[in-house]
Protein backbone atom coordinates (compact mmCIF):
# COMPACT_ATOMS: atom_id res chain seq x y z
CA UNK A 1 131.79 90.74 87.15
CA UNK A 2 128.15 89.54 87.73
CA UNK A 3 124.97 90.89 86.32
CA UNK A 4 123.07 92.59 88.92
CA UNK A 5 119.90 92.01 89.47
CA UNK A 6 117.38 94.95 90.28
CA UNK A 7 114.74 95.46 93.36
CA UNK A 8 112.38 95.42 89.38
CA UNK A 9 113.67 92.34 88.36
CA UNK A 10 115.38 93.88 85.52
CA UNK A 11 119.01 93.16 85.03
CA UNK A 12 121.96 94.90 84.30
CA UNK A 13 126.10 94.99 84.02
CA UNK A 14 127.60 95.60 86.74
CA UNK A 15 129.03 99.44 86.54
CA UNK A 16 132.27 100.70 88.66
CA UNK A 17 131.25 103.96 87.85
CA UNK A 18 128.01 103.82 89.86
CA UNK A 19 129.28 101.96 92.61
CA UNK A 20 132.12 104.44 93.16
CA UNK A 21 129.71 107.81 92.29
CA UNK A 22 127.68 106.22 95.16
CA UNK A 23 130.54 106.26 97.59
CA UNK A 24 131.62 109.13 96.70
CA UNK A 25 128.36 111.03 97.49
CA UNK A 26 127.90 109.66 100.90
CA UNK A 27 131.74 110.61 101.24
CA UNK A 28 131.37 113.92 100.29
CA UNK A 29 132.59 116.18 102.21
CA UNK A 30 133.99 113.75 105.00
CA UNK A 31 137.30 113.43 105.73
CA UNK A 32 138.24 110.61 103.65
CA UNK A 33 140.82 110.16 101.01
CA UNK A 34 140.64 109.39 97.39
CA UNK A 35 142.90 106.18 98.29
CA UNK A 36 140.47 105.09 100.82
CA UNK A 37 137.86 105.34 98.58
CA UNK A 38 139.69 103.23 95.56
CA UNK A 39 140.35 100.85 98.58
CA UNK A 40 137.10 100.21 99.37
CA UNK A 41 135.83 99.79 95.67
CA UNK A 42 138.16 97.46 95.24
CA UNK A 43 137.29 95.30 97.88
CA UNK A 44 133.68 95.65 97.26
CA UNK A 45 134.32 94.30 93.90
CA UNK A 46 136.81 91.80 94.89
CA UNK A 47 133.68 90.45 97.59
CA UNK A 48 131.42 90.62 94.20
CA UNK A 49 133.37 88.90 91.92
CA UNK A 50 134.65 86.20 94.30
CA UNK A 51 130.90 85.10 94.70
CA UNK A 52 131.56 82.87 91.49
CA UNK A 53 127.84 83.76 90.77
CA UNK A 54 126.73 85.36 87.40
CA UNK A 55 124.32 87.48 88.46
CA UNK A 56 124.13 88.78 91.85
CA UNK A 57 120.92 90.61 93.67
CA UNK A 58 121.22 95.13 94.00
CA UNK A 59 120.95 94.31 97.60
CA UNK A 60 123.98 91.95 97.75
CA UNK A 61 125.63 95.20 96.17
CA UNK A 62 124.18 97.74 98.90
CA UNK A 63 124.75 95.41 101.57
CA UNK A 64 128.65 95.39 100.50
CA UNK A 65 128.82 98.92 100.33
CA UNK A 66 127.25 99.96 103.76
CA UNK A 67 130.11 97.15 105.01
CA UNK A 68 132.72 99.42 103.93
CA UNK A 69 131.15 102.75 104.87
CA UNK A 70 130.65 101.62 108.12
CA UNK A 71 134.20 100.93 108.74
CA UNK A 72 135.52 103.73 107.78
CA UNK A 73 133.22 106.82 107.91
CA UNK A 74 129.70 106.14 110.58
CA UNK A 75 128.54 109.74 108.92
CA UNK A 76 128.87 108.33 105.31
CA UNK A 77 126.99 104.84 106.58
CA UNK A 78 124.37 106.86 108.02
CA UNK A 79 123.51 108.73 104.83
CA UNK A 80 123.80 106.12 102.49
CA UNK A 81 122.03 103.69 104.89
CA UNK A 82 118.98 106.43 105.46
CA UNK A 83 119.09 106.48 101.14
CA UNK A 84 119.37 102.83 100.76
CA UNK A 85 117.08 102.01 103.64
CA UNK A 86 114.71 104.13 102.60
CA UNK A 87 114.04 105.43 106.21
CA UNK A 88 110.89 107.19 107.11
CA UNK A 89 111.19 109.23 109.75
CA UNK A 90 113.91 110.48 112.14
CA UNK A 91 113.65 107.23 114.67
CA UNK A 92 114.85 105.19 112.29
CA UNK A 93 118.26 107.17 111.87
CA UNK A 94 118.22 106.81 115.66
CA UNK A 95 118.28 103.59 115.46
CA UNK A 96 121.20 103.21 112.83
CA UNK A 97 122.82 105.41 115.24
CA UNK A 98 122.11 103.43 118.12
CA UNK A 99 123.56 100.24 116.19
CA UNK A 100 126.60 102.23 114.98
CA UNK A 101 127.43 103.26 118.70
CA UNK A 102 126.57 99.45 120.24
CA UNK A 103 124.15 100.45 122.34
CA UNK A 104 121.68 98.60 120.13
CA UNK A 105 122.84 95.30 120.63
């Protein structure tokens, strides 16, 4: 796997374990199964490591993960998005909502 590459510039192994505590807490409590879960880490690691690329940018590693929350749970993209995105106030989950529903494109 590649090294990521912090927001700080500091870098760091890549670790399974956070990427798939991170899923599981925007999955909490939705209705989505354990297998579903171990899907989608494995494809978000199969997408990292077929990059070819030693090191690899923390976004590159959110973007992947809001791709796979956003097909199968819109509640679980929305909180890790409004985490991730760092959202500010309540028009900007409006937005994501907007997107999510197509009537922001």
């Amino acid at each position: 796997m590649p090294r990521i590459v912090k927001r700080d510039g500091s870098r760091e192994p890549f670790n399974e374990d956070k990427l798939r505590h991170g899923l599981q807490k925007a999955l909490e409590k939705r209705p989505v199964s354990i297998e579903e879960i171990d899907s989608s880490l494995n494809r978000i690691t199969h997408r990292l490591r077929s990059t070819g690329e030693r090191e690899l940018p923390s976004i590159r590693v959110g973007e992947e993960v809001m791709s796979e929350l956003r097909k199968i749970d819109h509640v679980a993209y929305v909180r890790f998005a409004s985490v991730y995105l760092d959202f500010q106030d309540i028009s900007e989950f409006q937005d994501e909502i907007q997107k999510l529903t197509g009537d922001g494109d």
